[in-house]
Protein backbone atom coordinates (compact mmCIF):
# COMPACT_ATOMS: atom_id res chain seq x y z
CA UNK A 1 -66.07 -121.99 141.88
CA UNK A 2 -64.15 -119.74 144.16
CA UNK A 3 -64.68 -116.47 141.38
CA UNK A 4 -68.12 -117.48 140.94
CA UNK A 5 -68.20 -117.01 144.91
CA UNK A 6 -66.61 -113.62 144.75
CA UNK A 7 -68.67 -112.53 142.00
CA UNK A 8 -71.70 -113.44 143.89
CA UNK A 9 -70.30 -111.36 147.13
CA UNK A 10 -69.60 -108.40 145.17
CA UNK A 11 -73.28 -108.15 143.29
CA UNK A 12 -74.82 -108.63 146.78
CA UNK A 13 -72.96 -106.39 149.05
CA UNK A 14 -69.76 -104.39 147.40
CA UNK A 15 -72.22 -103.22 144.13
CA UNK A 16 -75.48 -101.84 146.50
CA UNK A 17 -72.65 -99.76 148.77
CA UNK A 18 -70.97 -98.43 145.92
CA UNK A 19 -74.03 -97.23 144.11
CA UNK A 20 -75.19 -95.66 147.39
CA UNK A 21 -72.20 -93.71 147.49
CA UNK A 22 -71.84 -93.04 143.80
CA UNK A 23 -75.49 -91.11 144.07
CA UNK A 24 -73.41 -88.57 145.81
CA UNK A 25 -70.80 -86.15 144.54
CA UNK A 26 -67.54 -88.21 145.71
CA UNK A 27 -63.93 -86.31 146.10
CA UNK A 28 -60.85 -88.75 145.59
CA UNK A 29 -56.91 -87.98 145.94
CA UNK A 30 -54.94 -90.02 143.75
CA UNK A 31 -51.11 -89.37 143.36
CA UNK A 32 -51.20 -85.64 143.12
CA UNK A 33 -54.23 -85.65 141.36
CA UNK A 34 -57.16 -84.22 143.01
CA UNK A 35 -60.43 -85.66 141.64
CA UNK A 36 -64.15 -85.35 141.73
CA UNK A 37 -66.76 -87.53 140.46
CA UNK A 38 -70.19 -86.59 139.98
CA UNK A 39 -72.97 -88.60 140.63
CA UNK A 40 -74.15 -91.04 138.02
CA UNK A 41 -70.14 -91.18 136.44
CA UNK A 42 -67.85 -94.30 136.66
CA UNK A 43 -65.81 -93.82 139.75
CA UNK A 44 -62.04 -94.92 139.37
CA UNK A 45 -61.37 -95.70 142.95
CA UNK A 46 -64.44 -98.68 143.10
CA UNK A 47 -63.57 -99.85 139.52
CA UNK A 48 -59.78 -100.97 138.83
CA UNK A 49 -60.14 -100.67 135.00
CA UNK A 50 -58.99 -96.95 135.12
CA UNK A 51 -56.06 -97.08 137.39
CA UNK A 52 -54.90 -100.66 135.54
CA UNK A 53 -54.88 -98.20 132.85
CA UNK A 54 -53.11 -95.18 134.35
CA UNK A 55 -50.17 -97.69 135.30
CA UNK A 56 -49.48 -98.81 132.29
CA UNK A 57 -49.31 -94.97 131.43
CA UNK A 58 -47.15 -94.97 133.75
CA UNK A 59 -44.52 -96.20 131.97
CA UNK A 60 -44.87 -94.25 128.41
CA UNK A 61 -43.47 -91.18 127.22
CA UNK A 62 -46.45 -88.70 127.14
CA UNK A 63 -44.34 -85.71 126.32
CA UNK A 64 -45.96 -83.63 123.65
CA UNK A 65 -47.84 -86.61 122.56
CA UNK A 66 -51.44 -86.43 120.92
CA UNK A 67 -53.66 -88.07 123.43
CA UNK A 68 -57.25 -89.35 122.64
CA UNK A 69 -59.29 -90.64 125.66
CA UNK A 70 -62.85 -92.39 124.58
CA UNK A 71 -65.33 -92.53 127.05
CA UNK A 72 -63.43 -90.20 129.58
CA UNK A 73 -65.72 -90.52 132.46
CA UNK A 74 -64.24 -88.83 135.48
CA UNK A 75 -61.27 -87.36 133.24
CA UNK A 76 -58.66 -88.95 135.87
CA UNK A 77 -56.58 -90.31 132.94
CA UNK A 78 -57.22 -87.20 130.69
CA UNK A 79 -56.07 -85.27 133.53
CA UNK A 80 -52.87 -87.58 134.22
CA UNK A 81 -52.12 -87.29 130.40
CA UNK A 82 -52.14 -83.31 130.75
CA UNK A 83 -50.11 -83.23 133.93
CA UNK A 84 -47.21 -85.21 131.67
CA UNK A 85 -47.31 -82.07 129.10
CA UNK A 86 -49.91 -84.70 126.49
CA UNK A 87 -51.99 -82.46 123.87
CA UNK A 88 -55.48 -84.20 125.18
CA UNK A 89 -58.82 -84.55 123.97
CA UNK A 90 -61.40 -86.54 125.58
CA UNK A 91 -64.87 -87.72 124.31
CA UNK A 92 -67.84 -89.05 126.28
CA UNK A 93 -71.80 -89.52 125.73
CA UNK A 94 -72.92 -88.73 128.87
CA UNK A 95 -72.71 -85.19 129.33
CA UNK A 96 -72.32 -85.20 132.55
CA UNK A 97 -68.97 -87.06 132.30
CA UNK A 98 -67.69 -84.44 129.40
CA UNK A 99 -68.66 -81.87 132.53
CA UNK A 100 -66.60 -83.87 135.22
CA UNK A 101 -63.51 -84.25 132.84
CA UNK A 102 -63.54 -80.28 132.55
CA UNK A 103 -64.17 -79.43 135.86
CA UNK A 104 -61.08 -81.87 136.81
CA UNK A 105 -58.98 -80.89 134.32
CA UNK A 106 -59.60 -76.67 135.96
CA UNK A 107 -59.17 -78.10 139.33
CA UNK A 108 -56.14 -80.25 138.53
CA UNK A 109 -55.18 -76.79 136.45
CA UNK A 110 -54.40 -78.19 133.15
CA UNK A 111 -55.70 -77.94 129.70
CA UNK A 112 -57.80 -81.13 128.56
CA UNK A 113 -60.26 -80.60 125.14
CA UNK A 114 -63.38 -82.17 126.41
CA UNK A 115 -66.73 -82.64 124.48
CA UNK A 116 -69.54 -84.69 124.07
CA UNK A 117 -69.74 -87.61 121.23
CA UNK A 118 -70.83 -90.52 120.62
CA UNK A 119 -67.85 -92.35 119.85
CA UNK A 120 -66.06 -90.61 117.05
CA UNK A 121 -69.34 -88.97 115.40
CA UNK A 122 -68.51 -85.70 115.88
CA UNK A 123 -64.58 -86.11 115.66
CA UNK A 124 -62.88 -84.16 113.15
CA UNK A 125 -60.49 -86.03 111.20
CA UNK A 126 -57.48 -85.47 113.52
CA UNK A 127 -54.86 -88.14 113.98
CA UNK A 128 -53.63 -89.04 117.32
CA UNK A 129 -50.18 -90.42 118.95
CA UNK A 130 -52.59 -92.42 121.70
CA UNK A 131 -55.40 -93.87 121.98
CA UNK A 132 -57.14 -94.98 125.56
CA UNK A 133 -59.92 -96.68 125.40
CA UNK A 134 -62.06 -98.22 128.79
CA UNK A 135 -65.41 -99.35 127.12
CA UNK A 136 -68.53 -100.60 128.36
CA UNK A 137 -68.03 -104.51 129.75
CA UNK A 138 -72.16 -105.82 129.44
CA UNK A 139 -74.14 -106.74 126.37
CA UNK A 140 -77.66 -105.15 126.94
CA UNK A 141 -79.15 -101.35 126.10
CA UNK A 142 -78.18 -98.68 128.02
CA UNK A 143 -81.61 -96.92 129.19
CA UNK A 144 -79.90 -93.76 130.30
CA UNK A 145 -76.57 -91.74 129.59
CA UNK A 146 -75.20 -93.26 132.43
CA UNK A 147 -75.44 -96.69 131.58
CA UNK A 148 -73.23 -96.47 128.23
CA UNK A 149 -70.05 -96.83 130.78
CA UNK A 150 -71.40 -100.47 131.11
CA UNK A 151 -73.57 -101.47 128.22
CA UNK A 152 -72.00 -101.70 124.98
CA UNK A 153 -75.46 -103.04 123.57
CA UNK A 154 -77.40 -106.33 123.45
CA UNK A 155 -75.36 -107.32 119.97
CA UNK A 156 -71.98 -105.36 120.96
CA UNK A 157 -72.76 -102.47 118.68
CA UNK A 158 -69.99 -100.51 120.92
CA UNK A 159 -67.91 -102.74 120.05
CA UNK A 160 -68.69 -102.70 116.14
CA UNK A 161 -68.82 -99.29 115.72
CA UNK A 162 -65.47 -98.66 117.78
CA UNK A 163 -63.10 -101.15 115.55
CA UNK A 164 -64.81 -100.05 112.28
CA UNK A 165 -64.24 -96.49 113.22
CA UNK A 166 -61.17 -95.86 115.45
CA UNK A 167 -58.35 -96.64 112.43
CA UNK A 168 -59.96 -92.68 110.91
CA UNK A 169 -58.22 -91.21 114.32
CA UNK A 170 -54.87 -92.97 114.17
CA UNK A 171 -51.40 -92.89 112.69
CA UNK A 172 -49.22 -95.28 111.32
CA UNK A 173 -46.93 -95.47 114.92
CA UNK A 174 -49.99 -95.07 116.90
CA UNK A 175 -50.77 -96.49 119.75
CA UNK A 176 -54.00 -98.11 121.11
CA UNK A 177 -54.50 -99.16 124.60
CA UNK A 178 -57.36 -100.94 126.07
CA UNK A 179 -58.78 -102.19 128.89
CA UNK A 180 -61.11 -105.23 129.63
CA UNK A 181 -61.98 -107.84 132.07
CA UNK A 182 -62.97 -111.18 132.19
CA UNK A 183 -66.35 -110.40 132.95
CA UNK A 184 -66.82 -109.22 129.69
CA UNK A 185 -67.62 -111.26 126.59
CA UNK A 186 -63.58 -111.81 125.62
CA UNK A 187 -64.10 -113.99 122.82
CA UNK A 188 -66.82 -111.99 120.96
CA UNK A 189 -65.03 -108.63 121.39
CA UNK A 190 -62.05 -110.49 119.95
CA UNK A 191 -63.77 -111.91 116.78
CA UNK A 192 -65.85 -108.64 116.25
CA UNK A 193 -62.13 -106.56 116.51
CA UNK A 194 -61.24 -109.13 113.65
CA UNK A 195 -63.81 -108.73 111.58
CA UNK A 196 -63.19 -104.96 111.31
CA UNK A 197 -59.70 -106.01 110.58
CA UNK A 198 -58.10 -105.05 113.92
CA UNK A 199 -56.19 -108.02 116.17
CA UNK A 200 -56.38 -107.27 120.20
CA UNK A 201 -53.07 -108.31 121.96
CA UNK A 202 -52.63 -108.86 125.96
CA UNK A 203 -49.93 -107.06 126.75
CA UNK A 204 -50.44 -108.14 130.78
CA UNK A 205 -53.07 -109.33 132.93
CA UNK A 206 -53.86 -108.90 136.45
CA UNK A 207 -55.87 -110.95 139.00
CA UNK A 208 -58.19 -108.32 141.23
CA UNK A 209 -60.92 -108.92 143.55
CA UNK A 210 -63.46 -111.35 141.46
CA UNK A 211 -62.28 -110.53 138.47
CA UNK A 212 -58.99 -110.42 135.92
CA UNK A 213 -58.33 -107.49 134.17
CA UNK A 214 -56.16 -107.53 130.90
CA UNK A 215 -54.62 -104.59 129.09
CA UNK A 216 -54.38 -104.87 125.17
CA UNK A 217 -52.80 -103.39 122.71
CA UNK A 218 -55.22 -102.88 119.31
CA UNK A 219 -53.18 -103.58 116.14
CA UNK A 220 -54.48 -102.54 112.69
CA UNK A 221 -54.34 -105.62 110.32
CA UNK A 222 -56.35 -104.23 107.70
């Protein structure tokens, strides 16, 4: 009951201010990261997904590693990746976010390989040391580019395509991070990861405003 309260709160008065303020171009300081989000691109700050994330990065070596972000939005943990000497590529398809990763990756002055895809379709066959992955939460169509940060599709296609396609871009040590909440439809992300042969495990969980975020680790069981 009490969520269901806080959900309600944030869909009639956090979500309308946000979106007013996400129609402009918004400039954020995070650590010693200095980032800018264009209009119509997931912010960072209003959404916790992307710093849960960048905490857990937090704690891994990123040294030299090969770093694959999908869906890089804003490039803040492209960028963060870069600034830890990572060999990074990121991958969006909204062009608009592939623009925003590279113009944060010049102003944060690192190198970050960014360019537009949907998914892994126009990947070359590279292998990576790390995978992030923040995907879309809501099962309908996205109507515009900027909508495929929320909507992984009415029947999850996201979600199909990603598990049956993401083992072509990994090693056998790699490692797979990603992030959902409970908002999200948990138990039919879970079963479609399985299908494709892939197992999801939690490796913590956090409680945030209205919602509870949870960090996996994608295994490869087939």
């Amino acid at each position: 009951m009490f969520q269901a309260a806080l959900r309600l709160i944030l869909k009639l008065f956090y979500k309308p201010l946000v979106t007013r303020k996400l129609k402009k171009i918004c400039y954020w300081n995070y650590d010693d990261l200095q980032i800018t989000v264009l209009p119509g691109v997931f912010h960072p700050k209003y959404f916790y997904s992307s710093l849960y994330l960048l905490k857990h990065l937090k704690t891994q070596d990123l040294q030299q590693k090969t770093v694959l972000e999908v869906g890089s939005g804003s490039g803040l943990l492209s960028v963060y990746c870069a600034k830890q000497t990572a060999l990074v590529t990121a991958i969006d398809i909204n062009p608009v976010a592939i623009e925003n990763t590279i113009l944060n990756a010049k102003n944060n002055q690192v190198k970050v390989n960014a360019y537009l895809s949907d998914l892994f379709a126009e990947c070359k066959e590279e292998k990576y040391d790390i995978l992030l992955i923040n995907p879309p939460f809501f099962a309908a169509d996205p109507k515009e580019a900027s909508e495929y940060a929320w909507r992984c599709g009415k029947n999850f296609e996201y979600y199909h395509r990603l598990f049956l396609s993401y083992k072509n871009h990994i090693k056998e040590n790699s490692q797979v991070f990603m992030v959902l909440s409970d908002i999200a439809d948990l138990n039919t992300i879970e079963s479609i990861a399985k299908t494709h042969g892939s197992l999801l495990n939690i490796l913590h969980t956090k409680r945030t405003f209205g919602e509870k975020i949870y960090l996996y680790s994608v295994k490869r069981i087939s």
